[in-house]
N, C-alpha and C. Protein backbone atom coordinates (compact mmCIF):
# COMPACT_ATOMS: atom_id res chain seq x y z
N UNK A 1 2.24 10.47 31.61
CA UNK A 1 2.39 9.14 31.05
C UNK A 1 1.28 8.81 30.07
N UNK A 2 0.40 9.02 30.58
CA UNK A 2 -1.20 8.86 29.66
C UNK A 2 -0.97 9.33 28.07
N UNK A 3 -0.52 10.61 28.47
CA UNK A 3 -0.52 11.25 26.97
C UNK A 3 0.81 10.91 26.17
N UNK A 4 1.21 10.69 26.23
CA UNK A 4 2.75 9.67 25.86
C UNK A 4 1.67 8.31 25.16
N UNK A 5 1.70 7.80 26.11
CA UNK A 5 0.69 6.55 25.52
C UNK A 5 -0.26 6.79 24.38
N UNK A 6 -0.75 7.84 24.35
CA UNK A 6 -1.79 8.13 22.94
C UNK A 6 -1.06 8.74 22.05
N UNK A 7 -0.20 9.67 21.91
CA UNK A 7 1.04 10.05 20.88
C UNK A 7 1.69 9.02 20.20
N UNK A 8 2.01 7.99 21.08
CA UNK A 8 2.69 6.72 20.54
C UNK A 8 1.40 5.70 19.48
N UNK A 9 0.14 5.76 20.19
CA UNK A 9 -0.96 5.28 19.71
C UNK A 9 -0.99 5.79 18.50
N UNK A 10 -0.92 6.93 18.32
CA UNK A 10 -1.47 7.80 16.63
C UNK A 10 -0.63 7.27 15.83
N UNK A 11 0.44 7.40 16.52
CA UNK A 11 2.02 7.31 15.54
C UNK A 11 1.85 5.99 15.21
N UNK A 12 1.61 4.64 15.69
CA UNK A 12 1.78 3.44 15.40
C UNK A 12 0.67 3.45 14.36
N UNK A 13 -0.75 3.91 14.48
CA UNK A 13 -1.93 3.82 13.70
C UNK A 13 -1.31 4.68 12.29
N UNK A 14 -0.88 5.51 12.27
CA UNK A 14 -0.51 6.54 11.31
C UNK A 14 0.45 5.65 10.20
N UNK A 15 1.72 5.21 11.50
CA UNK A 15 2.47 3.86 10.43
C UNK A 15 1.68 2.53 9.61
N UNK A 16 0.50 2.30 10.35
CA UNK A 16 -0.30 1.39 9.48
C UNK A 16 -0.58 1.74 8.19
N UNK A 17 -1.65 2.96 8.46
CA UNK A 17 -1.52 3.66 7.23
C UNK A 17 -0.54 3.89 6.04
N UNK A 18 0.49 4.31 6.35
CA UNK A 18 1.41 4.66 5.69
C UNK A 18 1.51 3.21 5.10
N UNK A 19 1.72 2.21 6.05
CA UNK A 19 2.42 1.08 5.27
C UNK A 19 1.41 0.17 4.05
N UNK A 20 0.21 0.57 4.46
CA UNK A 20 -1.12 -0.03 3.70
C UNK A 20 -1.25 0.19 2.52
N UNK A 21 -1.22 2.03 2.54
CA UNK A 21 -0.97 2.84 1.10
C UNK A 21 0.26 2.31 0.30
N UNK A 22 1.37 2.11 0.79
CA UNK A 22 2.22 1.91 -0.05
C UNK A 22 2.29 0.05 -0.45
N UNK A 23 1.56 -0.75 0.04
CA UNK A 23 1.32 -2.25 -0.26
C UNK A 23 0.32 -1.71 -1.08
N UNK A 24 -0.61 -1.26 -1.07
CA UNK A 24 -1.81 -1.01 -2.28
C UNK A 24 -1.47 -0.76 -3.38
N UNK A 25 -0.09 0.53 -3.08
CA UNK A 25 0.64 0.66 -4.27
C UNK A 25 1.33 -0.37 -4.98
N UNK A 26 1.94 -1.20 -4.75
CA UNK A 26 2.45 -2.41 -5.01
C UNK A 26 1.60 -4.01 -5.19
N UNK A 27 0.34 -3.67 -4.78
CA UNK A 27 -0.31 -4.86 -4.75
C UNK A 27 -0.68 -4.82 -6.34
N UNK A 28 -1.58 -6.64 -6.44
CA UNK A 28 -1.55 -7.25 -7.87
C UNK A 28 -2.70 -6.63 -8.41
N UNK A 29 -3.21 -5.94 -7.48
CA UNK A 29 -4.77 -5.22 -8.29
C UNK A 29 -4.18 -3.69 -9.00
N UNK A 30 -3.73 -3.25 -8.23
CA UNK A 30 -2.54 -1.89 -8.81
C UNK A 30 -1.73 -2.04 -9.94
N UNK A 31 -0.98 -2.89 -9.76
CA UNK A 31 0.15 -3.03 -10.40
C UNK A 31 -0.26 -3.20 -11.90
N UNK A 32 -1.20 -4.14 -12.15
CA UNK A 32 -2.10 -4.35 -13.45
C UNK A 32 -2.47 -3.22 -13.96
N UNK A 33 -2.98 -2.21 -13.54
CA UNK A 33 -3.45 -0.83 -13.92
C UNK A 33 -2.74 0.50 -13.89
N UNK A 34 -1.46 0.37 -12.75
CA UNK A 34 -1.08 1.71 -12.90
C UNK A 34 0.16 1.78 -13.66
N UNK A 35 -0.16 2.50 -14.60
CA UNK A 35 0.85 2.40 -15.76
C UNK A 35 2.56 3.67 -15.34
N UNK A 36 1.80 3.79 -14.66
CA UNK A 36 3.09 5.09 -14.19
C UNK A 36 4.10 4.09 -13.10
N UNK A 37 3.14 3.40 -12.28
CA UNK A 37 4.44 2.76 -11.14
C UNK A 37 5.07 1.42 -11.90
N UNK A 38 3.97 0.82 -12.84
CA UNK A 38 4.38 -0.11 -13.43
C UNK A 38 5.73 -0.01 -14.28
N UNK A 39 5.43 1.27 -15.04
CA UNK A 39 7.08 2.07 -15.81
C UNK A 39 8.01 1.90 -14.90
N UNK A 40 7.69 2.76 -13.81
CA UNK A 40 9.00 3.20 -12.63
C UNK A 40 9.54 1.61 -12.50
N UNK A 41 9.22 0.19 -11.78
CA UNK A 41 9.35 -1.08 -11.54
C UNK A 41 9.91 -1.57 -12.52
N UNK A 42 9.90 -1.22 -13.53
CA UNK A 42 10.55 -1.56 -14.66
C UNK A 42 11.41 -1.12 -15.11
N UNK A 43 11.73 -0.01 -14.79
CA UNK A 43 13.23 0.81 -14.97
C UNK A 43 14.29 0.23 -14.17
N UNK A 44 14.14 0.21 -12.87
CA UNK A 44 15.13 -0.58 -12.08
C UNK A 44 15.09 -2.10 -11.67
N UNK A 45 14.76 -2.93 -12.20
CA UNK A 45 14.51 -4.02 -11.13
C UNK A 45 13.68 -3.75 -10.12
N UNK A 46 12.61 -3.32 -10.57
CA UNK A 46 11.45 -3.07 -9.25
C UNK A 46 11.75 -2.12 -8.52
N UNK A 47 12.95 -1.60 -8.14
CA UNK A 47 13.12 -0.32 -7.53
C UNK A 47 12.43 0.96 -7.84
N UNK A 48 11.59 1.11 -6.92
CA UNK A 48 11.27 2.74 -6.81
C UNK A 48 11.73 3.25 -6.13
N UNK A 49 12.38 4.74 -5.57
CA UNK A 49 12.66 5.73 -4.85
C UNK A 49 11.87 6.21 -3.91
N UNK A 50 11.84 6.52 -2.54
CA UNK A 50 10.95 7.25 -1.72
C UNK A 50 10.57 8.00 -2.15
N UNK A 51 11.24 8.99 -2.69
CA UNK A 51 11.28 10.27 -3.24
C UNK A 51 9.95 10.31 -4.41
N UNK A 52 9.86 9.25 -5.31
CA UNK A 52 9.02 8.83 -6.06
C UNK A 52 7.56 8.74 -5.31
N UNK A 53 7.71 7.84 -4.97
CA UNK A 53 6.70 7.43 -4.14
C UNK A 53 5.75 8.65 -3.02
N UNK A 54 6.78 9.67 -2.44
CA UNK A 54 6.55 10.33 -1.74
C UNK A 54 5.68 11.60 -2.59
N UNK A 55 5.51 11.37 -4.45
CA UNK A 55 4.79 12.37 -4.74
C UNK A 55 3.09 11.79 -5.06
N UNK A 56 3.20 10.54 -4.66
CA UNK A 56 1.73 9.87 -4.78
C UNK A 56 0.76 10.91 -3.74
N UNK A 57 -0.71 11.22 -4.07
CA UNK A 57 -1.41 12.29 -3.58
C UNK A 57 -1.51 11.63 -2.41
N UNK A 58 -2.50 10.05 -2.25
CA UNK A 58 -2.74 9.58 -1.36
C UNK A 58 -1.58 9.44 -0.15
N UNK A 59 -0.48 9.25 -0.73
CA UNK A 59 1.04 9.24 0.41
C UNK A 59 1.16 10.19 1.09
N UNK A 60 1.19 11.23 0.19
CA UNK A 60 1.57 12.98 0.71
C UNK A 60 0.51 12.92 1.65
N UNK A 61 -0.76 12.84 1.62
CA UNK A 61 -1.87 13.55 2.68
C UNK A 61 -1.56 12.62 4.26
N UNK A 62 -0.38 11.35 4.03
CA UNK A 62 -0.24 10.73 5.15
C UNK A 62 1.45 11.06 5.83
N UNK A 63 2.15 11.74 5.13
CA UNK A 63 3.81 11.47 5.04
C UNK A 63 4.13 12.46 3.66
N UNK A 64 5.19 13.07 4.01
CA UNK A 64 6.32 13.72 3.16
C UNK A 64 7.60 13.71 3.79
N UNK A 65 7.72 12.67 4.21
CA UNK A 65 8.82 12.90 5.00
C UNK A 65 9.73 11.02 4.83
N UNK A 66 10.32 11.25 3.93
CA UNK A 66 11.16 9.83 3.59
C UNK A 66 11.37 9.14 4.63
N UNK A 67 11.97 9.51 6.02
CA UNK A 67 12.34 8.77 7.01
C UNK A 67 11.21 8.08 8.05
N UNK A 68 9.78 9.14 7.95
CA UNK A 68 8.44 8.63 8.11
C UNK A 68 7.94 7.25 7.87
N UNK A 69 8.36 7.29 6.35
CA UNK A 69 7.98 6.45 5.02
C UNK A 69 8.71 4.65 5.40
N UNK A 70 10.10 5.37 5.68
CA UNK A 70 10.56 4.28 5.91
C UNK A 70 11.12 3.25 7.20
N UNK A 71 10.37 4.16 8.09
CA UNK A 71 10.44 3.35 9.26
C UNK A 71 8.52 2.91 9.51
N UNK A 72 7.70 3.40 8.43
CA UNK A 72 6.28 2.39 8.25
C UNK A 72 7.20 1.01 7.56
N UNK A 73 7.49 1.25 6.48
CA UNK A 73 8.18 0.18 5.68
C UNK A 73 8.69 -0.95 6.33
N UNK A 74 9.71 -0.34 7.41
CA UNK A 74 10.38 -1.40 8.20
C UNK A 74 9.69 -2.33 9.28
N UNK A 75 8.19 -1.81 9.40
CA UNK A 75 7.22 -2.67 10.21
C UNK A 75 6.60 -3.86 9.11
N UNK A 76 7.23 -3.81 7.79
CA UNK A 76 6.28 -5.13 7.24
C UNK A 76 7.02 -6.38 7.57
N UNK A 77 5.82 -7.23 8.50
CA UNK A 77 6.38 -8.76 8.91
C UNK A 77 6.22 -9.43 7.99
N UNK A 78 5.26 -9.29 7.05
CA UNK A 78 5.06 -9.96 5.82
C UNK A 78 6.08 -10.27 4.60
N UNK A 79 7.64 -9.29 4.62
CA UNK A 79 8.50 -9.07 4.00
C UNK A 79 7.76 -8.85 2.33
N UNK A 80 6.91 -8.14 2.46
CA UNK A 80 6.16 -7.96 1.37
C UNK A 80 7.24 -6.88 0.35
N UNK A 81 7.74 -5.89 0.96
CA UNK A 81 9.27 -5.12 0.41
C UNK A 81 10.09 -5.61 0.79
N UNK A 82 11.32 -5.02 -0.16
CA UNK A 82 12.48 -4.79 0.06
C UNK A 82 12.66 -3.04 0.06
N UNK A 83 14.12 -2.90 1.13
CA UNK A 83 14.51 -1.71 0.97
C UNK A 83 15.72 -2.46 0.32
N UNK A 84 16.64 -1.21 -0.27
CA UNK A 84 17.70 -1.02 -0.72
C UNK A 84 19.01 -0.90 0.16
N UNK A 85 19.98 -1.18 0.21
CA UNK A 85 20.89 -1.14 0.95
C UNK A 85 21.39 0.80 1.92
N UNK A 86 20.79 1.63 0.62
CA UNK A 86 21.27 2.94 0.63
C UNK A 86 20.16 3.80 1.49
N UNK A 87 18.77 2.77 1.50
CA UNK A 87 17.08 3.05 2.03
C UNK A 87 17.20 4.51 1.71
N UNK A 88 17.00 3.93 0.68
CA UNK A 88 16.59 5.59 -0.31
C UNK A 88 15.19 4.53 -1.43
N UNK A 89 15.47 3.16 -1.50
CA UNK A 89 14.40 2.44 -2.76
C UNK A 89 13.90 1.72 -2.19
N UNK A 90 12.33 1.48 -2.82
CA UNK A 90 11.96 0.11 -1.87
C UNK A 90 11.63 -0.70 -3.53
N UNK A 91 11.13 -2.21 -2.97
CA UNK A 91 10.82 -2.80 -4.34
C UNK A 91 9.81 -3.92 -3.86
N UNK A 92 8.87 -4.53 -4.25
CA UNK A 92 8.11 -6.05 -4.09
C UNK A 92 8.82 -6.59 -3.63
N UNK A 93 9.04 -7.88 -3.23
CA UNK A 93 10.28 -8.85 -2.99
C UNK A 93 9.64 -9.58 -3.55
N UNK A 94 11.18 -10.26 -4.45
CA UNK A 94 11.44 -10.81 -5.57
C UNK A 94 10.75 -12.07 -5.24
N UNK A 95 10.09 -12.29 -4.20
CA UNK A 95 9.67 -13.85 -4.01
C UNK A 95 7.95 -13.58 -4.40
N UNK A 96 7.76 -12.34 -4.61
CA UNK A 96 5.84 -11.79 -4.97
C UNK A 96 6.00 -11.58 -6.25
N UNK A 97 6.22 -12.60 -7.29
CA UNK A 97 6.17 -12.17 -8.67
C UNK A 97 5.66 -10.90 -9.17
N UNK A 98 5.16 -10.20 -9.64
CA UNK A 98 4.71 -8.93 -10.13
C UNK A 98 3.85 -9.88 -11.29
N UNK A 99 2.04 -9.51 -11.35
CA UNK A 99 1.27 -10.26 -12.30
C UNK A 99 1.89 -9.80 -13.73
N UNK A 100 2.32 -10.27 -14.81
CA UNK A 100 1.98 -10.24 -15.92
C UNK A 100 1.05 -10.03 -17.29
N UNK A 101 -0.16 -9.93 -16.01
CA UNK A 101 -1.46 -9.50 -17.10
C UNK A 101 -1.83 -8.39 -17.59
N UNK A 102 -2.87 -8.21 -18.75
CA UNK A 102 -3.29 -7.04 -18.77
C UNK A 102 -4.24 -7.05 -17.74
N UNK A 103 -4.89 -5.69 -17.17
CA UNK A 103 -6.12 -4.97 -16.45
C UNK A 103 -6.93 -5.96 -16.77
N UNK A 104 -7.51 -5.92 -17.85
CA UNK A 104 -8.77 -7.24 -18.37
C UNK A 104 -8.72 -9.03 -18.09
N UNK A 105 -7.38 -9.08 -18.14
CA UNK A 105 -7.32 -10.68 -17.86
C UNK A 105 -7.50 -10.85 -16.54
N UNK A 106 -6.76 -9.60 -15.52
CA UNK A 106 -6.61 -9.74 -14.12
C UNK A 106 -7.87 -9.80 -13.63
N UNK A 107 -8.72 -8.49 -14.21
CA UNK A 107 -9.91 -9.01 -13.69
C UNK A 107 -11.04 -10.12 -13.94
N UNK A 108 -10.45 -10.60 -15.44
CA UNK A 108 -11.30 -11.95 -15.71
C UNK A 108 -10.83 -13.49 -14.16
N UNK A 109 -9.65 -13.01 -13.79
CA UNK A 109 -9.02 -13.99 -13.43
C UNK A 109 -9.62 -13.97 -12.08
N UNK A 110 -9.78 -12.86 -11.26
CA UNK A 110 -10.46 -12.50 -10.20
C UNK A 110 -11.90 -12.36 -9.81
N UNK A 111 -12.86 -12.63 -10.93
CA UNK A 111 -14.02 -12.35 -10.79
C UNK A 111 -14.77 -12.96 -9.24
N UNK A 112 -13.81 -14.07 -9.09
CA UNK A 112 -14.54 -15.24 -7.73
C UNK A 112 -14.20 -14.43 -7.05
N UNK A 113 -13.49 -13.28 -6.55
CA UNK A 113 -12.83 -12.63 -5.41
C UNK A 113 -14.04 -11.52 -5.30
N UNK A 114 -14.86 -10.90 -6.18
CA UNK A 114 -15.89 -10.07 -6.03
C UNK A 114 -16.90 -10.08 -5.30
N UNK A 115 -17.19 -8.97 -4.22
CA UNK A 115 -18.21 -9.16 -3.62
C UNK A 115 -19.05 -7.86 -3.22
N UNK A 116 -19.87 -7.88 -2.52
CA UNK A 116 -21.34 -6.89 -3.27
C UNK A 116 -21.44 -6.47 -1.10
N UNK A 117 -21.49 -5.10 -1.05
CA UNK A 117 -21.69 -4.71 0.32
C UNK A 117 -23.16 -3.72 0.32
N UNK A 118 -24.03 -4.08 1.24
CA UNK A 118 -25.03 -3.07 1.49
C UNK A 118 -25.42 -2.41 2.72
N UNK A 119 -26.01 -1.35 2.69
CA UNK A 119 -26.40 -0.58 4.00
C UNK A 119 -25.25 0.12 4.62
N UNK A 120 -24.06 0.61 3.80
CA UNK A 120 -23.33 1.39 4.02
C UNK A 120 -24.03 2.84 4.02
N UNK A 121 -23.24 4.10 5.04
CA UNK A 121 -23.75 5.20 4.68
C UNK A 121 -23.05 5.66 3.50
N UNK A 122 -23.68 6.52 3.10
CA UNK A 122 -23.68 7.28 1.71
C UNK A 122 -22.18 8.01 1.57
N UNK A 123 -21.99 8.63 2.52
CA UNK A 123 -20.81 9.78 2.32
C UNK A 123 -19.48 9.03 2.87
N UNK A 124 -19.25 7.17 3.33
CA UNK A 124 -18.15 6.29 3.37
C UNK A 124 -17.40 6.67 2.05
N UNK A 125 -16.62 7.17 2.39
CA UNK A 125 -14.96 7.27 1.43
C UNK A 125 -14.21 5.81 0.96
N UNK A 126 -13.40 5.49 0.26
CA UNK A 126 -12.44 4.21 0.63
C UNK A 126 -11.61 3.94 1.32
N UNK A 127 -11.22 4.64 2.07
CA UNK A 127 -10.99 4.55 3.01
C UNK A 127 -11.38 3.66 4.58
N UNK A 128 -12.76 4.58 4.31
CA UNK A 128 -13.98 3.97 5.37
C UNK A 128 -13.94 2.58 5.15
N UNK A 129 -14.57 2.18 3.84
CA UNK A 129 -14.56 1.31 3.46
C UNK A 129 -13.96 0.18 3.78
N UNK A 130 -12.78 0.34 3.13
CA UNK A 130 -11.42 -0.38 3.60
C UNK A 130 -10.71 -0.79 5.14
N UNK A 131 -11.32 -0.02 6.05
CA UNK A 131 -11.04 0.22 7.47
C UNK A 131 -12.41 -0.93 7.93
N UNK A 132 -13.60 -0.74 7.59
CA UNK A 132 -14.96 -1.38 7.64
C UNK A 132 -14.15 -2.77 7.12
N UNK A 133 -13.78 -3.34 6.37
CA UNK A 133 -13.38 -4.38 5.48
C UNK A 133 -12.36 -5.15 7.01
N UNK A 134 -11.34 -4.59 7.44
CA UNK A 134 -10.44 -4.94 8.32
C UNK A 134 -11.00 -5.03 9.04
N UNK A 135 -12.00 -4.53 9.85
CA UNK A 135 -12.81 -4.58 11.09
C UNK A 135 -13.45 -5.24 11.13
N UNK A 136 -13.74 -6.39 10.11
CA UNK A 136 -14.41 -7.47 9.65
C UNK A 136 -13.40 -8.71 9.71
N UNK A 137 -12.47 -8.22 9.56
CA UNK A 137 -10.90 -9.69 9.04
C UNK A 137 -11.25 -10.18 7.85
N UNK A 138 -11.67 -8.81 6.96
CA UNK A 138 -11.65 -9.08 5.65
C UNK A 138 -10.34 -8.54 4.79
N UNK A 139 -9.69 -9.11 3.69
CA UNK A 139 -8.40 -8.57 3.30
C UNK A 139 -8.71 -8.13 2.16
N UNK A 140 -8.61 -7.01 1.25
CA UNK A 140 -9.23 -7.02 -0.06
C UNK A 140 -7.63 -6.90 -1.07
N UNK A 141 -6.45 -6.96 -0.22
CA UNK A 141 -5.27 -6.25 -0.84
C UNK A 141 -4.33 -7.60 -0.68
């Protein structure tokens, strides 16, 4: 029973992950800068493909596996996505505008949101970081 209980543990922690990476991907700090997902969102009505998505580096090292992908997906309470009827696409939901700015305005617009961390160790990844940030009930996304 024990070990059942920690298998299920990884797997739920693992779906966080998964689902984090792919809101990062979609969030308003991203979206401003990445000119490749920004194209893709714009081809369909915001629709991207798993399949798409599933060749992001950061995704792959968590998931290659579409059905992985999209049962993280189906844990957002936030209704921050949409899937597609066919759950083969996911997209923003249409109620999270997508920013309009360039990179430069976004960050003129955000400057109050900036903040300055010290006495981290040296070899913290962003990861770390980012995990340190939540462990705080800090949101940076």
């Amino acid at each position: 029973k024990k070990k059942k209980k920690v298998i299920t543990m990884c797997i739920k922690d693992h779906t966080a992950e998964i689902f984090n990476q792919v809101k990062f991907y979609f969030s308003d700090v991203n979206l401003v800068r990445d000119k490749f997902l920004k194209e893709k969102t714009n081809e369909n009505d915001g629709w991207v493909t798993l399949d798409c998505l599933l060749t992001f580096n950061r995704l792959k090292k968590l998931t290659t596996d579409p059905k992985i992908l999209l049962e993280s997906l189906k844990s957002d309470k936030s209704l921050f996505f949409e899937i597609d009827e066919e759950k083969m696409k996911i997209r923003r939901s249409k109620d999270i505008p997508i920013p309009a700015l360039s990179f430069r305005k976004y960050l003129d617009k955000k400057k109050a949101n900036i903040f300055y961390i010290e006495k981290l160790p040296l070899n913290y990844s962003i990861d770390d970081i980012e995990k340190f940030l939540i462990s705080q009930k800090i949101h940076v996304f």
